[in-house]
Protein backbone atom coordinates (compact mmCIF):
# COMPACT_ATOMS: atom_id res chain seq x y z
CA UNK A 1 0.00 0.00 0.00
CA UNK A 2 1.23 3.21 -1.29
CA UNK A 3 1.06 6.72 0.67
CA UNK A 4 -0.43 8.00 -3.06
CA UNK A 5 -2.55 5.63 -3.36
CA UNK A 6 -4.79 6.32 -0.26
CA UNK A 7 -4.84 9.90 -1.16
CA UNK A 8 -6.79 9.50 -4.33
CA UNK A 9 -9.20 7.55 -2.54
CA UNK A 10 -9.48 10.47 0.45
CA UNK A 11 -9.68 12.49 -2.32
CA UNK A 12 -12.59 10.52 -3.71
CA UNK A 13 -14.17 9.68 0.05
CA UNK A 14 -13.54 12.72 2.24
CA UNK A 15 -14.73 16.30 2.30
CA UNK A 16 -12.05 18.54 1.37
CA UNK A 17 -12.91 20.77 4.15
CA UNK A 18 -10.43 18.27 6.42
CA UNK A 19 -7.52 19.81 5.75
CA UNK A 20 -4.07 17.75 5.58
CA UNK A 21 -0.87 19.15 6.81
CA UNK A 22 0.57 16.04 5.05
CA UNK A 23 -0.01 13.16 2.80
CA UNK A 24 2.04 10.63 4.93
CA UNK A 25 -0.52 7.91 6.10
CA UNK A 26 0.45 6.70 9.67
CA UNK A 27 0.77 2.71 9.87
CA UNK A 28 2.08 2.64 13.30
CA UNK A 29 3.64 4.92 16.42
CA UNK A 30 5.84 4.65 19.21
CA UNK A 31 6.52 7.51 21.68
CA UNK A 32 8.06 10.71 19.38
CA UNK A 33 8.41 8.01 16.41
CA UNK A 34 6.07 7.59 13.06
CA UNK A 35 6.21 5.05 10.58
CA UNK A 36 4.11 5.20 7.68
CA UNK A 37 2.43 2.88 5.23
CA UNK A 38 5.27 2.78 3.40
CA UNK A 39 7.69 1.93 6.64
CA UNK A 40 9.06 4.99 6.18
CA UNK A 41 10.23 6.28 9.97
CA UNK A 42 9.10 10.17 10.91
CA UNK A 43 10.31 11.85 13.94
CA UNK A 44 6.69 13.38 15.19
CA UNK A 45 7.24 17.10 16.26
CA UNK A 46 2.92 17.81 16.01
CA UNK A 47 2.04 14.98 18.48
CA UNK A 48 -1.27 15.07 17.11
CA UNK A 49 -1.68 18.53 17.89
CA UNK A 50 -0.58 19.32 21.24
CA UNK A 51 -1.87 16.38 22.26
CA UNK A 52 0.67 13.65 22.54
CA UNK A 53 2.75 15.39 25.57
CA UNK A 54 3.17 11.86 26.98
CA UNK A 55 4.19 10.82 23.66
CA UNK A 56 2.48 8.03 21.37
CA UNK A 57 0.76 4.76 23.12
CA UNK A 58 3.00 5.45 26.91
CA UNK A 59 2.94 1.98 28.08
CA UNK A 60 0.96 3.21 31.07
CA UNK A 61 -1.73 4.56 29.21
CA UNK A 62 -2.30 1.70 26.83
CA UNK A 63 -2.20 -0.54 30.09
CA UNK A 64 -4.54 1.62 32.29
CA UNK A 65 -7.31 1.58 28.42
CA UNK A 66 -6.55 -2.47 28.10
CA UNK A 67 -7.85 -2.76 31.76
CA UNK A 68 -10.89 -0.84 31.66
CA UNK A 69 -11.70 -2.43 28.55
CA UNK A 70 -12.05 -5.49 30.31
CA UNK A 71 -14.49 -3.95 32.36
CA UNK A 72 -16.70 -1.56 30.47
CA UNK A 73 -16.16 0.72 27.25
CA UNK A 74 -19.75 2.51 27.60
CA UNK A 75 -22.46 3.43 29.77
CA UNK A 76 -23.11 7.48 29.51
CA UNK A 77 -22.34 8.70 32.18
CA UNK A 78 -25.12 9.96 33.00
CA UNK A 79 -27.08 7.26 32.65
CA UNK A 80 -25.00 4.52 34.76
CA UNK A 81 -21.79 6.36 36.51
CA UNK A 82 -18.20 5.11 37.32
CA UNK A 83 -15.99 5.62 39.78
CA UNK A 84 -13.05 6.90 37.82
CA UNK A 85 -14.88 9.76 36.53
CA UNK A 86 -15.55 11.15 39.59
CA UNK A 87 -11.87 10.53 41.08
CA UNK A 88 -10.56 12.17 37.86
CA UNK A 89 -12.77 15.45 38.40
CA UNK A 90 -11.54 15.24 42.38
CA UNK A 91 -7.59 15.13 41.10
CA UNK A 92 -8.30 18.75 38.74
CA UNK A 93 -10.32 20.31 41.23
CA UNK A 94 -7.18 19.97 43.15
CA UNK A 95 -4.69 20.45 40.51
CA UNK A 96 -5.92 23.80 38.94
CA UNK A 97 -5.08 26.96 39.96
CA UNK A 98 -7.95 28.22 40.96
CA UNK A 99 -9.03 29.06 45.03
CA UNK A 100 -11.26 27.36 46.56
CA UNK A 101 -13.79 24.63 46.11
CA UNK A 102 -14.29 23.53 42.53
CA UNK A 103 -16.17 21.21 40.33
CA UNK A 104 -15.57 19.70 36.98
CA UNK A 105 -17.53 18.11 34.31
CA UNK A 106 -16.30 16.59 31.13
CA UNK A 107 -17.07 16.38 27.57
CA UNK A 108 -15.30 15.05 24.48
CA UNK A 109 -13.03 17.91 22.33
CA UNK A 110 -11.61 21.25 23.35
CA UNK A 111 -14.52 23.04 21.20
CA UNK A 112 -16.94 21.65 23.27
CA UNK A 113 -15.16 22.23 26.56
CA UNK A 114 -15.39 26.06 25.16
CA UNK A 115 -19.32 25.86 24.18
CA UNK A 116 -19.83 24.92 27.82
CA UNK A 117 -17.43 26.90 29.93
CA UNK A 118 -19.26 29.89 27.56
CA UNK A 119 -22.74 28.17 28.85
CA UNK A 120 -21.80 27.83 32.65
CA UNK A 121 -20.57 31.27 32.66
CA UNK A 122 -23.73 32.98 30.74
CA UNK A 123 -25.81 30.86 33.32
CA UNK A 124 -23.94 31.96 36.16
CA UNK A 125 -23.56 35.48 35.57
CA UNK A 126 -26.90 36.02 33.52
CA UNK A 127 -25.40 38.01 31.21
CA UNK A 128 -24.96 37.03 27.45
CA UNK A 129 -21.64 38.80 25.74
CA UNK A 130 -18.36 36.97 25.52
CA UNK A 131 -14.81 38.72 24.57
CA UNK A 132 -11.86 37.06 23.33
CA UNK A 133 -8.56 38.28 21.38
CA UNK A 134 -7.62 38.51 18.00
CA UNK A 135 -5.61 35.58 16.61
CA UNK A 136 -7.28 33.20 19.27
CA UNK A 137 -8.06 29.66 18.62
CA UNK A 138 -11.44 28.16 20.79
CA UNK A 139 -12.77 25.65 18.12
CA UNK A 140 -14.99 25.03 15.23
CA UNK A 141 -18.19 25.02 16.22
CA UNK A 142 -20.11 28.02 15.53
CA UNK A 143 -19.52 29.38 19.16
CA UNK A 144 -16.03 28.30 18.82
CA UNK A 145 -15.52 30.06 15.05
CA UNK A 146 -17.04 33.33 17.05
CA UNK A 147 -14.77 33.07 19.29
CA UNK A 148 -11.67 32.43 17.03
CA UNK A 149 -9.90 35.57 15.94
CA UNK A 150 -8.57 34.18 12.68
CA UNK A 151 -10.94 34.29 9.54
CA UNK A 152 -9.04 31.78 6.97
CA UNK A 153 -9.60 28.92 6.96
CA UNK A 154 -12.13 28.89 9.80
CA UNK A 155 -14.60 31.31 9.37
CA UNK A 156 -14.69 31.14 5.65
CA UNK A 157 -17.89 30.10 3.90
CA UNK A 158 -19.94 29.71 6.53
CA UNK A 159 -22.16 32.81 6.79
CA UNK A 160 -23.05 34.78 10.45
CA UNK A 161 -21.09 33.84 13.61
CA UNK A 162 -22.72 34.09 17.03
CA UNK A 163 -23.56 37.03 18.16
CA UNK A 164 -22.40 39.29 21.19
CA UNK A 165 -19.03 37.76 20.72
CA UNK A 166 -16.21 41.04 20.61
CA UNK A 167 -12.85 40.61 19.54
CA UNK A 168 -9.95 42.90 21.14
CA UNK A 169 -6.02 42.88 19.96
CA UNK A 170 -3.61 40.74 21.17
CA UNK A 171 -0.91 42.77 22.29
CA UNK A 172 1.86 41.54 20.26
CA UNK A 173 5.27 43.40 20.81
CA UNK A 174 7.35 42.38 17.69
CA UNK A 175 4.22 43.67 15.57
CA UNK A 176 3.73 46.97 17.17
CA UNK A 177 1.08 46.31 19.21
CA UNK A 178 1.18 47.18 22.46
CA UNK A 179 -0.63 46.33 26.11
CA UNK A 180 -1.45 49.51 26.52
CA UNK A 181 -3.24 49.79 23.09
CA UNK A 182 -5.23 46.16 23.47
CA UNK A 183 -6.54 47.56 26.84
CA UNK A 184 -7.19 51.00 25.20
CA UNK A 185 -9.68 48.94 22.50
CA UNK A 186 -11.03 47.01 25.68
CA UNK A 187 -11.95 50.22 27.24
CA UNK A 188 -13.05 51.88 24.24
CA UNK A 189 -15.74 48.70 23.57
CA UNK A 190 -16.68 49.16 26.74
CA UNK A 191 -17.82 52.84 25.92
CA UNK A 192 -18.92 52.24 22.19
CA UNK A 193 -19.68 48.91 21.62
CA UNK A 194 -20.97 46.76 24.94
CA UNK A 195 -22.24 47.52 28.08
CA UNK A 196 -19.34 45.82 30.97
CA UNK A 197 -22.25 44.76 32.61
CA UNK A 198 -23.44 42.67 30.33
CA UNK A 199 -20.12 40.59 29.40
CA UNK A 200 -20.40 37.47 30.96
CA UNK A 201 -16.62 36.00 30.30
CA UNK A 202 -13.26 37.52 28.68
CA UNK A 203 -11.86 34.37 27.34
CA UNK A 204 -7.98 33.70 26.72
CA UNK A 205 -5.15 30.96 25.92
CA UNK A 206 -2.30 31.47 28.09
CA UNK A 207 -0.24 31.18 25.06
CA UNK A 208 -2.15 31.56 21.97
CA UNK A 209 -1.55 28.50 20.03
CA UNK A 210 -2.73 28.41 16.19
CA UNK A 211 -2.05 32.56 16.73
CA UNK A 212 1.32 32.18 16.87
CA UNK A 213 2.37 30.52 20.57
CA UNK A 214 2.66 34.58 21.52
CA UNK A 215 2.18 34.55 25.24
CA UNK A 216 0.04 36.49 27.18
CA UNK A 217 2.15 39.42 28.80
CA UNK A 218 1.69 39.66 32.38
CA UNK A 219 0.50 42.92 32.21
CA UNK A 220 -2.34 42.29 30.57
CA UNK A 221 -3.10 39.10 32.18
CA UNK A 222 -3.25 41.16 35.59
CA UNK A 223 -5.04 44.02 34.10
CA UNK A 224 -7.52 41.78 32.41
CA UNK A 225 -8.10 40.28 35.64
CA UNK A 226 -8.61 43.43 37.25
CA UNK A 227 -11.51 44.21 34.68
CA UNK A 228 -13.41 41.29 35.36
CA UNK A 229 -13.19 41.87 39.01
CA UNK A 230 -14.42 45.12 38.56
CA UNK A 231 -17.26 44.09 36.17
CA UNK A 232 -18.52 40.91 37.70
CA UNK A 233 -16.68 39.48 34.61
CA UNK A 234 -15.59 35.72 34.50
CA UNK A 235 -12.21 34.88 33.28
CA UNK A 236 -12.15 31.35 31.17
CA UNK A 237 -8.53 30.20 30.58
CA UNK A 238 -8.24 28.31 27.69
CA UNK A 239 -5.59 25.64 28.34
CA UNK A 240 -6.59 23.06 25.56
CA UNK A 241 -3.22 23.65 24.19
CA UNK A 242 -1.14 24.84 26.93
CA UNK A 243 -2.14 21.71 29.40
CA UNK A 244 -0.53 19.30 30.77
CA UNK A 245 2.95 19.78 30.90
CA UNK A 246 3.85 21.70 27.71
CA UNK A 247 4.95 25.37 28.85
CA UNK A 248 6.83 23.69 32.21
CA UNK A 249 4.13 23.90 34.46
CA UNK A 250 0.86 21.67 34.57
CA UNK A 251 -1.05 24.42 33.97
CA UNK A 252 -0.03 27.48 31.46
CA UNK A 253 -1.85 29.72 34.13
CA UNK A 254 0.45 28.73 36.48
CA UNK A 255 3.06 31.07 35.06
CA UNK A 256 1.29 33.82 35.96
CA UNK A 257 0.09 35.50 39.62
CA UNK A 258 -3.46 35.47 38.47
CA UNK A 259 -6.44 32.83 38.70
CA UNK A 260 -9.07 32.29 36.33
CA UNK A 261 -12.57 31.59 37.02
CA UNK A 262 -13.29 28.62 34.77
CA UNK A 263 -10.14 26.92 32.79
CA UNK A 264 -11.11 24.40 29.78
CA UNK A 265 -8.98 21.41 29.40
CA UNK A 266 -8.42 18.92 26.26
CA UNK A 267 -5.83 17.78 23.90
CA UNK A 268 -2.90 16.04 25.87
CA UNK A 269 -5.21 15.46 29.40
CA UNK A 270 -5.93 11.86 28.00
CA UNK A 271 -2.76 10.81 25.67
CA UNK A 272 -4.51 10.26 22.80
CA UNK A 273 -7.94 9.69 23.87
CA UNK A 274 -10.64 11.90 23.17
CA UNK A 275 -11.33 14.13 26.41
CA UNK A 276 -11.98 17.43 27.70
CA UNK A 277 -12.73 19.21 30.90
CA UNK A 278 -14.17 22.49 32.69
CA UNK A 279 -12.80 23.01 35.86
CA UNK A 280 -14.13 25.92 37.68
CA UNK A 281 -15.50 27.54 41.03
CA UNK A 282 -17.47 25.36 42.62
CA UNK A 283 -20.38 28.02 42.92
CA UNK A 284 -20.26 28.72 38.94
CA UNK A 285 -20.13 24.93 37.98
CA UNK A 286 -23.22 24.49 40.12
CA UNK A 287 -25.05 27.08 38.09
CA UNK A 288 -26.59 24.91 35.16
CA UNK A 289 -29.38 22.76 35.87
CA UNK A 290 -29.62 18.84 35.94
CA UNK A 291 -29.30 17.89 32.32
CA UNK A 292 -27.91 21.42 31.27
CA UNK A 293 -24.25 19.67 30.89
CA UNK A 294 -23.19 16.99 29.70
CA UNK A 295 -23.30 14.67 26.79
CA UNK A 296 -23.64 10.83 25.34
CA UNK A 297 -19.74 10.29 25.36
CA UNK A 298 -19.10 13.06 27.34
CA UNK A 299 -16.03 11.39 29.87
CA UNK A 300 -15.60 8.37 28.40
CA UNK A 301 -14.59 5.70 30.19
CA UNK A 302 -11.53 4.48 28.23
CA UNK A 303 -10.80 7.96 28.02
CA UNK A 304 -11.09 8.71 31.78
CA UNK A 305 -8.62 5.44 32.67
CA UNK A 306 -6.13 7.29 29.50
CA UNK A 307 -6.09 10.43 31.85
CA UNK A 308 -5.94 9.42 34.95
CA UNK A 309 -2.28 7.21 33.71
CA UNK A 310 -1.19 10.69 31.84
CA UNK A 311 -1.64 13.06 35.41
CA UNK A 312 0.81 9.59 36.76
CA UNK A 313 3.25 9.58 34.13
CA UNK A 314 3.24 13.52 34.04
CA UNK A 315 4.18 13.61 37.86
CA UNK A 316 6.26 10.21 38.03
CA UNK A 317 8.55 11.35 35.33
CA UNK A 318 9.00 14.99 36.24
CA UNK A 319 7.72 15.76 32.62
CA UNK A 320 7.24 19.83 33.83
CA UNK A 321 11.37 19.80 34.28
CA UNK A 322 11.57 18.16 30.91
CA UNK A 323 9.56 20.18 29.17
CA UNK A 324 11.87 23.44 30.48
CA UNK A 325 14.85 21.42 29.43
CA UNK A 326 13.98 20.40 26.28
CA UNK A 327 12.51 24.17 25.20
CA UNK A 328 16.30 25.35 26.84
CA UNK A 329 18.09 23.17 24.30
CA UNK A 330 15.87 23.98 21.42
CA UNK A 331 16.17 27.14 21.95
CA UNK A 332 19.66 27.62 22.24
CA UNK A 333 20.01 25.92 18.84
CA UNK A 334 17.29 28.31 17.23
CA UNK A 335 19.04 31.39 18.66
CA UNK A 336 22.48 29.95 17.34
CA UNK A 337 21.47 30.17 13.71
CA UNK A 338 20.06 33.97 13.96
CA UNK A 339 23.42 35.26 12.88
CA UNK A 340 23.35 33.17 9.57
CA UNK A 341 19.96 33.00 9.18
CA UNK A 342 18.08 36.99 9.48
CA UNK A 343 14.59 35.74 8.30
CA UNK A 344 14.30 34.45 11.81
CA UNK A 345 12.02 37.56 13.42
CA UNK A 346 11.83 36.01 17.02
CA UNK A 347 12.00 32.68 19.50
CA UNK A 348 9.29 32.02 21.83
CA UNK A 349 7.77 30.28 24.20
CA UNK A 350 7.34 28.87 27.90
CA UNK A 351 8.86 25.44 28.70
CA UNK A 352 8.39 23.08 25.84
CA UNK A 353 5.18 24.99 24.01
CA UNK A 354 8.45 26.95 21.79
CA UNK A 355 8.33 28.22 18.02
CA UNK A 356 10.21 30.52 15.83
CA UNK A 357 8.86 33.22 13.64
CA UNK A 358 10.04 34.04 10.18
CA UNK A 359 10.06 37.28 8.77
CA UNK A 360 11.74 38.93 5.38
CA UNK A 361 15.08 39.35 5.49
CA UNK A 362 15.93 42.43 8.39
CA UNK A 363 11.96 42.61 8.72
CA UNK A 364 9.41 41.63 10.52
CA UNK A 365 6.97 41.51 7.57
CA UNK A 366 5.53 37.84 7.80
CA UNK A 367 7.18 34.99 5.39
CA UNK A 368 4.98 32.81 5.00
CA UNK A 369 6.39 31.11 1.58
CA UNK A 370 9.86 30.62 3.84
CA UNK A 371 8.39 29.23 6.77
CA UNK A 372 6.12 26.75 4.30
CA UNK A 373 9.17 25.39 2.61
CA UNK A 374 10.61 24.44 6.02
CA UNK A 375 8.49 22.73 6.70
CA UNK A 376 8.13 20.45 3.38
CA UNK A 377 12.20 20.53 3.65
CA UNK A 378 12.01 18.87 7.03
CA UNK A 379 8.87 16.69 6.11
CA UNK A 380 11.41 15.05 3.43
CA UNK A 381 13.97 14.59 5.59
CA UNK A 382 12.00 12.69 8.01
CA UNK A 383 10.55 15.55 10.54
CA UNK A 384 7.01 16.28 10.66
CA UNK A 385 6.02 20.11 11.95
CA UNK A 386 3.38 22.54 12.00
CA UNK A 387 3.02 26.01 11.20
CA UNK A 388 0.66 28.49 13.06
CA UNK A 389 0.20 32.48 12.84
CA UNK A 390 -2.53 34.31 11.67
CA UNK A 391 0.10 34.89 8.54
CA UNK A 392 1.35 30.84 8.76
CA UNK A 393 4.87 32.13 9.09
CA UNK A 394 5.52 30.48 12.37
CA UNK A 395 6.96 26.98 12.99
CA UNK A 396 5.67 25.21 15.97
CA UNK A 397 7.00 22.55 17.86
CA UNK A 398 4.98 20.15 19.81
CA UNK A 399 7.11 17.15 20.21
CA UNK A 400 6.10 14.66 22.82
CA UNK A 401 7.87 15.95 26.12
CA UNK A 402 8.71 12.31 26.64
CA UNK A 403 10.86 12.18 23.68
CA UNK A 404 14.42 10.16 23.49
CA UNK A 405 17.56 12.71 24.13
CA UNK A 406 18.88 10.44 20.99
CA UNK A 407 15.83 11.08 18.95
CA UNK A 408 15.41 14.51 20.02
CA UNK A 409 19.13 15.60 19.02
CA UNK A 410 18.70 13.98 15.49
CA UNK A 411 15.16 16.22 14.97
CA UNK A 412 17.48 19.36 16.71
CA UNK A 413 20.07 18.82 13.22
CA UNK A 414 16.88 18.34 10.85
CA UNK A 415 15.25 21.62 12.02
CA UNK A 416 19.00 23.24 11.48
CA UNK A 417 19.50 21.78 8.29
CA UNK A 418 16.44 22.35 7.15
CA UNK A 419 16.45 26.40 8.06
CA UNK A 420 19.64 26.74 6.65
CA UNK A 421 18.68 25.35 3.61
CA UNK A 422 15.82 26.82 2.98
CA UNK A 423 16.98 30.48 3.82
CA UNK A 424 20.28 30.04 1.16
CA UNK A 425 17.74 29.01 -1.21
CA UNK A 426 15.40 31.71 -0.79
CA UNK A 427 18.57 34.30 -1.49
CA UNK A 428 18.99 32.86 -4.61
């Protein structure tokens, strides 16, 4: 079976609207390691999305899913409860970084964990508007797409978006936007455009992930906060991406001196498995009705028995210090080819959750045709990565944090190679 060959029949079988980073059909995985139909070997520096931080099928996690499917694979929930979906809400209540008692509930993807943190805090608060930041990613669904701030590909084609959902600017220092000037628009919609009193969230990633992993500046984070106590405003954090390990803490909001109201959870919090959470105050959570929340695979079990082996292996193999380590080294390799390499605008990034942003040469004007052909020069040498950016001229890297030293030093010289290639071939 040929890689080519399955693509004509996708082309023939699936919408086109599923957009493929690659053409490389996975046959089999192995912590940070691919190998395709072919048996061709990738090192895997996407991990699904963010959401292999404990790398592909961790022996603990595939042991903890064969032993509950022995036991049961389905029962809603809500219909017939188990155990481990009530210990797993008891270990985030005490594992976020939020005061207090809490409560969580859980559904299936990150987009959904969004639609209902927005839900829980319209119910609690009573109020109805929502405001999130340009160049955010919070899903697909039409709540989610609102929410984004990024119109291609997501918003394209498919006609109104929610409404009372306002957009301010992400303060982004390399682009001439300031803190100052994002909280300038934020007051300004407050006098032109919405009524504070009627926002029932301000909703933001920690470190925005498809916008280009730019993190929040602590400014803003603190003034933000101070708005929404002022306003009776609820603060959602939006770790989907930033969970679990990735920016050297368990919790991107960790990194900060401020606590959100409700955080929503997906992507790595089950290895593999599909799983989300909202964590919140206790008194918030509490504010839907029976049968308000929830959902027919919401917390699935197999799922739920995934998770509860990740928070183990997450905490048994130190995999916050790892992540800082292996963003240190990284880094230090990315900054070492800035002399030969000027395209390369800036370096990013807490812990392991690190990219690098290309720019024309001397500029900071996006590249997005630079950055692209990375990519496809590392993809043929064996290195799968993703690009981000509301231009696409950033690379990513979401390696499993589990990753070999041996393996991750042989990706370290593809990235390098690849740059440097790509950047003497653009000067021709």
């Amino acid at each position: 079976m040929k890689n080519s060959e399955i693509a004509v029949r996708k082309n023939d079988a699936i919408s086109r609207g599923v957009g493929m980073t690659t053409q490389v059909y996975a046959a089999k995985a192995e912590n940070a390691e691919v190998w395709d139909v072919e048996g061709r070997r990738y090192i895997d520096f996407a991990g699904g999305i963010a959401v292999l931080n404990t790398g592909h099928r961790h022996p603990k996690v595939i042991d903890a899913v064969k032993k509950q499917l022995d036991c049961f694979t389905h029962t809603c929930h809500q219909v017939m409860p188990y155990e481990n979906y009530v210990a797993l809400a008891e270990r985030l209540n005490k594992m976020v970084p939020i005061a207090g008692p809490k409560k969580t509930i859980f559904a299936t993807t990150g987009a959904e964990a969004v639609e209902n943190a927005v839900k829980i805090a319209r119910c609690a608060t009573g109020r109805s508007a929502v405001i999130a930041f340009t160049g955010a990613f919070h899903g697909r669904t039409f709540m989610g797409m609102a929410l984004t701030g990024k119109v291609v590909p997501y918003k394209v084609g498919f006609g109104q978006m929610m409404g009372d959902v306002f957009h301010v600017p992400f303060p982004i220092e390399l682009h001439g936007i300031s803190v100052e000037e994002s909280l300038d628009v934020l007051d300004k919609l407050f006098k032109a455009d919405v009524d504070p009193k009627r926002v029932a969230a301000i909703i933001l990633e920690p470190v925005q992930g498809e916008g280009g992993f730019y993190e929040v500046p602590r400014a803003l984070m603190k003034a933000v906060r101070q708005l929404c106590d002022e306003h009776g405003i609820l603060l959602i954090a939006d770790e989907v991406q930033t969970g679990f390990a990735r920016t050297g803490k368990v919790f991107g909001m960790e990194n900060y001196d401020v606590q959100p109201d409700l955080m929503t959870m997906a992507k790595s919090l089950a290895g593999g498995f599909p799983l989300s959470a909202v964590t919140g105050r206790a008194e918030l959570m509490d504010a839907p009705g029976p049968g308000g929340l929830g959902g027919t695979y919401a917390g699935n079990p197999l799922a739920i028995a995934a998770a509860h082996a990740v928070l183990d292996v997450i905490e048994e193999e130190k995999l916050c210090d790892r992540a800082n380590q292996l963003g240190g080294r990284l880094k230090q390799r990315l900054e070492a080819l800035r002399a030969d390499v000027p395209e390369i605008s800036d370096i990013r990034g807490p812990g392991f959750m690190v990219a690098v942003e290309f720019g024309q040469a001397g500029s900071t004007k996006p590249n997005p045709d630079l950055t692209n052909a990375i990519r496809l020069k590392a993809l043929e040498k064996g290195l799968i990565l993703l690009t981000c950016g509301v231009y696409g001229n950033v690379v990513r890297f979401l390696s499993p944090i589990t990753i070999q030293d041996e393996v991750f030093n042989e990706a370290l010289d593809i990235i390098e190679a690849s740059i440097r290639e790509c950047a003497s071939e653009a000067k021709k």
